[in-house]
C-alpha atoms as a PDB file:
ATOM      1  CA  UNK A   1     -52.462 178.691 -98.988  1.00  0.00           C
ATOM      2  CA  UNK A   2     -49.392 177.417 -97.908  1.00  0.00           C
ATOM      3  CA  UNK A   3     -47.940 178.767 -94.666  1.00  0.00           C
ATOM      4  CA  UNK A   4     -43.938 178.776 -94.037  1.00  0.00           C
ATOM      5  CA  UNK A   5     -44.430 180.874 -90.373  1.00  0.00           C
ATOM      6  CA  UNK A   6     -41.671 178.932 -88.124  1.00  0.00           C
ATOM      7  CA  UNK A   7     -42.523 177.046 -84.908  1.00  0.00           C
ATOM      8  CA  UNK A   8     -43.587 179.179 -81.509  1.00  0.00           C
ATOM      9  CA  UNK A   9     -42.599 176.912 -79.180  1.00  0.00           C
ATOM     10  CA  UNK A  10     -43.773 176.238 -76.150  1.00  0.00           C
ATOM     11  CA  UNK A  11     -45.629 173.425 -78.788  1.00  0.00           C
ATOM     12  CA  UNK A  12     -48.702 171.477 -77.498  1.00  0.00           C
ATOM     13  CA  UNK A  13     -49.006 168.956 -76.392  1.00  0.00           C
ATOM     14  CA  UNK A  14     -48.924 171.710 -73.266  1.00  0.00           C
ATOM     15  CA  UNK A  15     -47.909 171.009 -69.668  1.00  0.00           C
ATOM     16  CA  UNK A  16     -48.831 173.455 -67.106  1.00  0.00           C
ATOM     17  CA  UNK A  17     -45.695 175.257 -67.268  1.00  0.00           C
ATOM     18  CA  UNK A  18     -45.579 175.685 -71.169  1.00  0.00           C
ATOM     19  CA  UNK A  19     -49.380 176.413 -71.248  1.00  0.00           C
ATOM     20  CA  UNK A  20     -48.918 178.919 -68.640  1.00  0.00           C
ATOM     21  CA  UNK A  21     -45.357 180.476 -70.724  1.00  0.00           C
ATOM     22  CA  UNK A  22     -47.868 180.164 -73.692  1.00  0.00           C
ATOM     23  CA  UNK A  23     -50.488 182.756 -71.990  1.00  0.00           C
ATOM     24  CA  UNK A  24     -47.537 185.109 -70.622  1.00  0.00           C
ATOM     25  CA  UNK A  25     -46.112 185.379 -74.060  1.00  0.00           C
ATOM     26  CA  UNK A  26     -49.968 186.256 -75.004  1.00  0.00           C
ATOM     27  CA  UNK A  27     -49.966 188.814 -72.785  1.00  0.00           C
ATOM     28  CA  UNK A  28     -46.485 190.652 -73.208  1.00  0.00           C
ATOM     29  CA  UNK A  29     -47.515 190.608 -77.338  1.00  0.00           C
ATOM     30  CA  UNK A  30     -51.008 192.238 -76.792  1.00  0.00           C
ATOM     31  CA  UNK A  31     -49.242 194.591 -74.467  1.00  0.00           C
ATOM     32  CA  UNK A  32     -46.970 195.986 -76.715  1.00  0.00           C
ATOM     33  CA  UNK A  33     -50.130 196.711 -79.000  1.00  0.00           C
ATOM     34  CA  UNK A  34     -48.240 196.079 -82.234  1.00  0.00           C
ATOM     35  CA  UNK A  35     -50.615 194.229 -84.625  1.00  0.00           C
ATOM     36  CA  UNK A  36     -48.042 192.685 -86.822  1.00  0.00           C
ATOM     37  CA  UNK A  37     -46.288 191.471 -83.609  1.00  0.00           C
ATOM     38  CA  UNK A  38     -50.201 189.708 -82.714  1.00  0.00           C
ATOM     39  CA  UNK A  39     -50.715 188.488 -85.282  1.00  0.00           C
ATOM     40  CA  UNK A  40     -47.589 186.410 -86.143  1.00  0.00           C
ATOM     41  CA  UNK A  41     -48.630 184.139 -83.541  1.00  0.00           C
ATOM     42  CA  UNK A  42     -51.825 182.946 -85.603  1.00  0.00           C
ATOM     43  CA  UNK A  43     -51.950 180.442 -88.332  1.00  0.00           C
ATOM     44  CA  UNK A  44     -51.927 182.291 -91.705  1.00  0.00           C
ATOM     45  CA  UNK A  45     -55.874 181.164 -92.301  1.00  0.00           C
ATOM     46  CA  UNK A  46     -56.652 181.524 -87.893  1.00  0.00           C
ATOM     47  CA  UNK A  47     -60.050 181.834 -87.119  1.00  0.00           C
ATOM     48  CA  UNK A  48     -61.594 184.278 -84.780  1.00  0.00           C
ATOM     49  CA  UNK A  49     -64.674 185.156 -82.764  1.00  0.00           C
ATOM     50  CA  UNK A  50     -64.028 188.393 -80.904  1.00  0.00           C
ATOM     51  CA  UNK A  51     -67.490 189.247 -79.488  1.00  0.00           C
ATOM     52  CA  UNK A  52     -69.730 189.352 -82.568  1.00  0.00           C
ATOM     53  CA  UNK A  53     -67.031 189.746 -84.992  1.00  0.00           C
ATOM     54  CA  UNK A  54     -65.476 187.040 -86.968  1.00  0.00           C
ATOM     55  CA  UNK A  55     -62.306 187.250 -88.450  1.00  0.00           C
ATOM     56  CA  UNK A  56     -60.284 184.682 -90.678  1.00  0.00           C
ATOM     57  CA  UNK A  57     -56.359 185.264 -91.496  1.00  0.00           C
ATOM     58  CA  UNK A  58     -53.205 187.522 -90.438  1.00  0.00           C
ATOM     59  CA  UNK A  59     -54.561 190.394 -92.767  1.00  0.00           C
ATOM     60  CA  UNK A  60     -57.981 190.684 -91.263  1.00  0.00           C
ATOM     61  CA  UNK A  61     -56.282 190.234 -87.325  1.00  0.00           C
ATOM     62  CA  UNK A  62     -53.854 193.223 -88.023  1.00  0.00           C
ATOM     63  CA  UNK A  63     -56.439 195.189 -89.503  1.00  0.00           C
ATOM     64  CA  UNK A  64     -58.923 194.683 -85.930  1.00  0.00           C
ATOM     65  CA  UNK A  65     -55.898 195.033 -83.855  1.00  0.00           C
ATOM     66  CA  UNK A  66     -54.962 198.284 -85.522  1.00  0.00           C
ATOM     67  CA  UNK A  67     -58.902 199.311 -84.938  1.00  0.00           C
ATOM     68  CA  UNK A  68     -59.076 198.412 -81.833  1.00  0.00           C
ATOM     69  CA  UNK A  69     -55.586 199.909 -80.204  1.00  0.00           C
ATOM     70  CA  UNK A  70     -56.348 203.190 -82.263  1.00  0.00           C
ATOM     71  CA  UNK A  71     -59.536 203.676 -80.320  1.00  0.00           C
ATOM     72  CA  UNK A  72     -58.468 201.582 -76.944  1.00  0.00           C
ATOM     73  CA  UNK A  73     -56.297 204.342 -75.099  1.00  0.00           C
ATOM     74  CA  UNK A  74     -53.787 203.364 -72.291  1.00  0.00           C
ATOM     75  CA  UNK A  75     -54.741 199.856 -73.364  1.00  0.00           C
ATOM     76  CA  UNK A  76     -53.403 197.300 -70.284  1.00  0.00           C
ATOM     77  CA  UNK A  77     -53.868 193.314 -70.425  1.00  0.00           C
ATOM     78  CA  UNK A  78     -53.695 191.128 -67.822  1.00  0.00           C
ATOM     79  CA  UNK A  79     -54.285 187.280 -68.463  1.00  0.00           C
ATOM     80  CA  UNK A  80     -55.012 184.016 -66.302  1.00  0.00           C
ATOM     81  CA  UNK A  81     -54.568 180.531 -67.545  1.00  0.00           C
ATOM     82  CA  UNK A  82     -57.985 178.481 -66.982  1.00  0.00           C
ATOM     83  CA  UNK A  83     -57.123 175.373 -68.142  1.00  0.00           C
ATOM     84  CA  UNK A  84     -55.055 173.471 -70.771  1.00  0.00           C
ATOM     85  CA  UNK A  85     -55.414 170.166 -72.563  1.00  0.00           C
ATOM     86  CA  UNK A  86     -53.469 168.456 -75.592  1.00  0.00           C
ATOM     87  CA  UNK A  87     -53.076 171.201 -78.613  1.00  0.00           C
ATOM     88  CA  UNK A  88     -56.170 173.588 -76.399  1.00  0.00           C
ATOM     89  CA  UNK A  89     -55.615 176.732 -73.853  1.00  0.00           C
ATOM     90  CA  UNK A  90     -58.446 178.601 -72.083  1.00  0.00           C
ATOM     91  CA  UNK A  91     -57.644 181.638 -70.247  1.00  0.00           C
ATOM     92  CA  UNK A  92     -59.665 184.190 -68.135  1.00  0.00           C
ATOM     93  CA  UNK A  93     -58.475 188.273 -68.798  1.00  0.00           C
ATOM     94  CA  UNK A  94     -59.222 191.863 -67.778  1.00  0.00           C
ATOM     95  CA  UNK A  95     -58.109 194.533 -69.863  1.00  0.00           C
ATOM     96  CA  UNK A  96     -58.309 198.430 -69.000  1.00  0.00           C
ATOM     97  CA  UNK A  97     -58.581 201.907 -71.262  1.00  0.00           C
ATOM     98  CA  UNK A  98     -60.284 204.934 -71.964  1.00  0.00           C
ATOM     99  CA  UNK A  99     -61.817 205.952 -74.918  1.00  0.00           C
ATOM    100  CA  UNK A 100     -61.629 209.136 -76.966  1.00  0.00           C
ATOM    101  CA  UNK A 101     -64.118 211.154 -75.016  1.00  0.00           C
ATOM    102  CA  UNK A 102     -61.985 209.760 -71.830  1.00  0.00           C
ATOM    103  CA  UNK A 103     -63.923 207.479 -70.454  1.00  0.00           C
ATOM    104  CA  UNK A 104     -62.485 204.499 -68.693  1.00  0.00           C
ATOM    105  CA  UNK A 105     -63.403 201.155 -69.294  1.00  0.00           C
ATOM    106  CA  UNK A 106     -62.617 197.179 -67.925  1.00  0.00           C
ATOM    107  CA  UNK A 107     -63.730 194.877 -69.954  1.00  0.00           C
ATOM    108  CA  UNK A 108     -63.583 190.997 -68.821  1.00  0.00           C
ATOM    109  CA  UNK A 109     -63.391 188.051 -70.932  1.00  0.00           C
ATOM    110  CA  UNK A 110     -62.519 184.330 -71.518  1.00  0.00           C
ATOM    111  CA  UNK A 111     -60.520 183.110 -74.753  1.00  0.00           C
ATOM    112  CA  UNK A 112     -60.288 179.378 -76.000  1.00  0.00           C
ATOM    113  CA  UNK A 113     -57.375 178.650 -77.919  1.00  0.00           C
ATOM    114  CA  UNK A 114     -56.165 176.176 -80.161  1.00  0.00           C
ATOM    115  CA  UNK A 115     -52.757 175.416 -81.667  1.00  0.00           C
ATOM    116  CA  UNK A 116     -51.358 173.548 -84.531  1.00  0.00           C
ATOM    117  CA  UNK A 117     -48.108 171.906 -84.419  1.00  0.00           C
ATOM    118  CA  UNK A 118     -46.117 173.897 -84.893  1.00  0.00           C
ATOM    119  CA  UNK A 119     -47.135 176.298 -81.719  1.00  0.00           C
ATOM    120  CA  UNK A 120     -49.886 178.914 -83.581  1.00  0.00           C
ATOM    121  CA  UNK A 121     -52.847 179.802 -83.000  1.00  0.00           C
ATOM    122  CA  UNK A 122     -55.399 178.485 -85.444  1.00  0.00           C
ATOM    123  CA  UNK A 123     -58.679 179.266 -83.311  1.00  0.00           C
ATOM    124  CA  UNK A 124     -59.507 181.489 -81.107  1.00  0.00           C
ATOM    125  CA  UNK A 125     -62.834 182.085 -79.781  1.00  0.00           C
ATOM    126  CA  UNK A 126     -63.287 184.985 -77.445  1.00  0.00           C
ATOM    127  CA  UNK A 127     -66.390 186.296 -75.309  1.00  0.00           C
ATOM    128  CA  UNK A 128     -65.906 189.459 -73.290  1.00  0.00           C
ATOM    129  CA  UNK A 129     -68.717 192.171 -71.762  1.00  0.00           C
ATOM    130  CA  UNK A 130     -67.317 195.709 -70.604  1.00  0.00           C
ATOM    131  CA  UNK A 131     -67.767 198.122 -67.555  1.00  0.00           C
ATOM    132  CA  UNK A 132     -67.495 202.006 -67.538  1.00  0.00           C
ATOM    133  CA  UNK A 133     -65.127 202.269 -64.411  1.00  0.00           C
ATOM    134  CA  UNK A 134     -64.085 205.443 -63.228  1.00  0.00           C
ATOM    135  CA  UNK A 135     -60.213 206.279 -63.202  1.00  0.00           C
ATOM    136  CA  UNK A 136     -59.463 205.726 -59.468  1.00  0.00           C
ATOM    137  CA  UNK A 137     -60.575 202.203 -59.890  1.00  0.00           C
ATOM    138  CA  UNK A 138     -58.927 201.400 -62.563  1.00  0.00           C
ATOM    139  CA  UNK A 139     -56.591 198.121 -61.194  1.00  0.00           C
ATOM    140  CA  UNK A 140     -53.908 197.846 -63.788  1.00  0.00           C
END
């Protein structure tokens, strides 16, 4: 498969400032919650571990994003780089919403990333537990 997506700079090899831009512009895309946004960040073949799930290409990252945002309500993102070498990223997160019946959740997490050349994503391996919260404590 060849894959003609155009540079996202910042491009590794990543200082702290461009590492750190790298993670905000994470953020802000996961925020808006629109999957085709997401997903242009990835390699056309990126690999995934989400929790137990493993995913492999734009198709199959849209498709989980559009699960997940369609069940995730008031869905809120909040990142923290970790620590960033070469062409790597890893970041700690928190992310709050409620669920259909209403109950609200955090769930915590860290991600490790890592880029091609050209700036996207063509790894990323993510571990993350959740916590039934109740509304008044939600933080973001």
């Amino acid at each position: 498969m060849t894959d003609n997506t155009p540079s996202r700079p910042p491009l590794p090899p990543f200082t702290e400032e461009s590492a750190r831009l790298k993670v905000q512009m994470a953020e802000d895309a996961w925020n808006s919650k629109d999957p085709q946004r997401c997903a242009a960040a990835y390699t056309a073949d990126s690999w995934w571990r989400n929790r137990s799930e493993f995913l492999q290409g734009r198709d199959a990252i849209v498709a989980f994003l559009t699960r997940k945002w369609a069940k995730e309500h008031q869905y809120k993102l909040k990142k923290r780089l970790f620590a960033f070498t070469g062409n790597r990223i890893a970041v700690c997160f928190e992310y709050e919403y409620h669920d259909d019946a209403g109950q609200w959740w955090r769930a915590y997490g860290n991600e490790n990333w890592t880029f091609d050349e050209r700036g996207l994503m063509a790894r990323r391996e993510a571990s993350i537990n959740d916590v039934a919260i109740l509304e008044s404590e939600r933080q973001l």
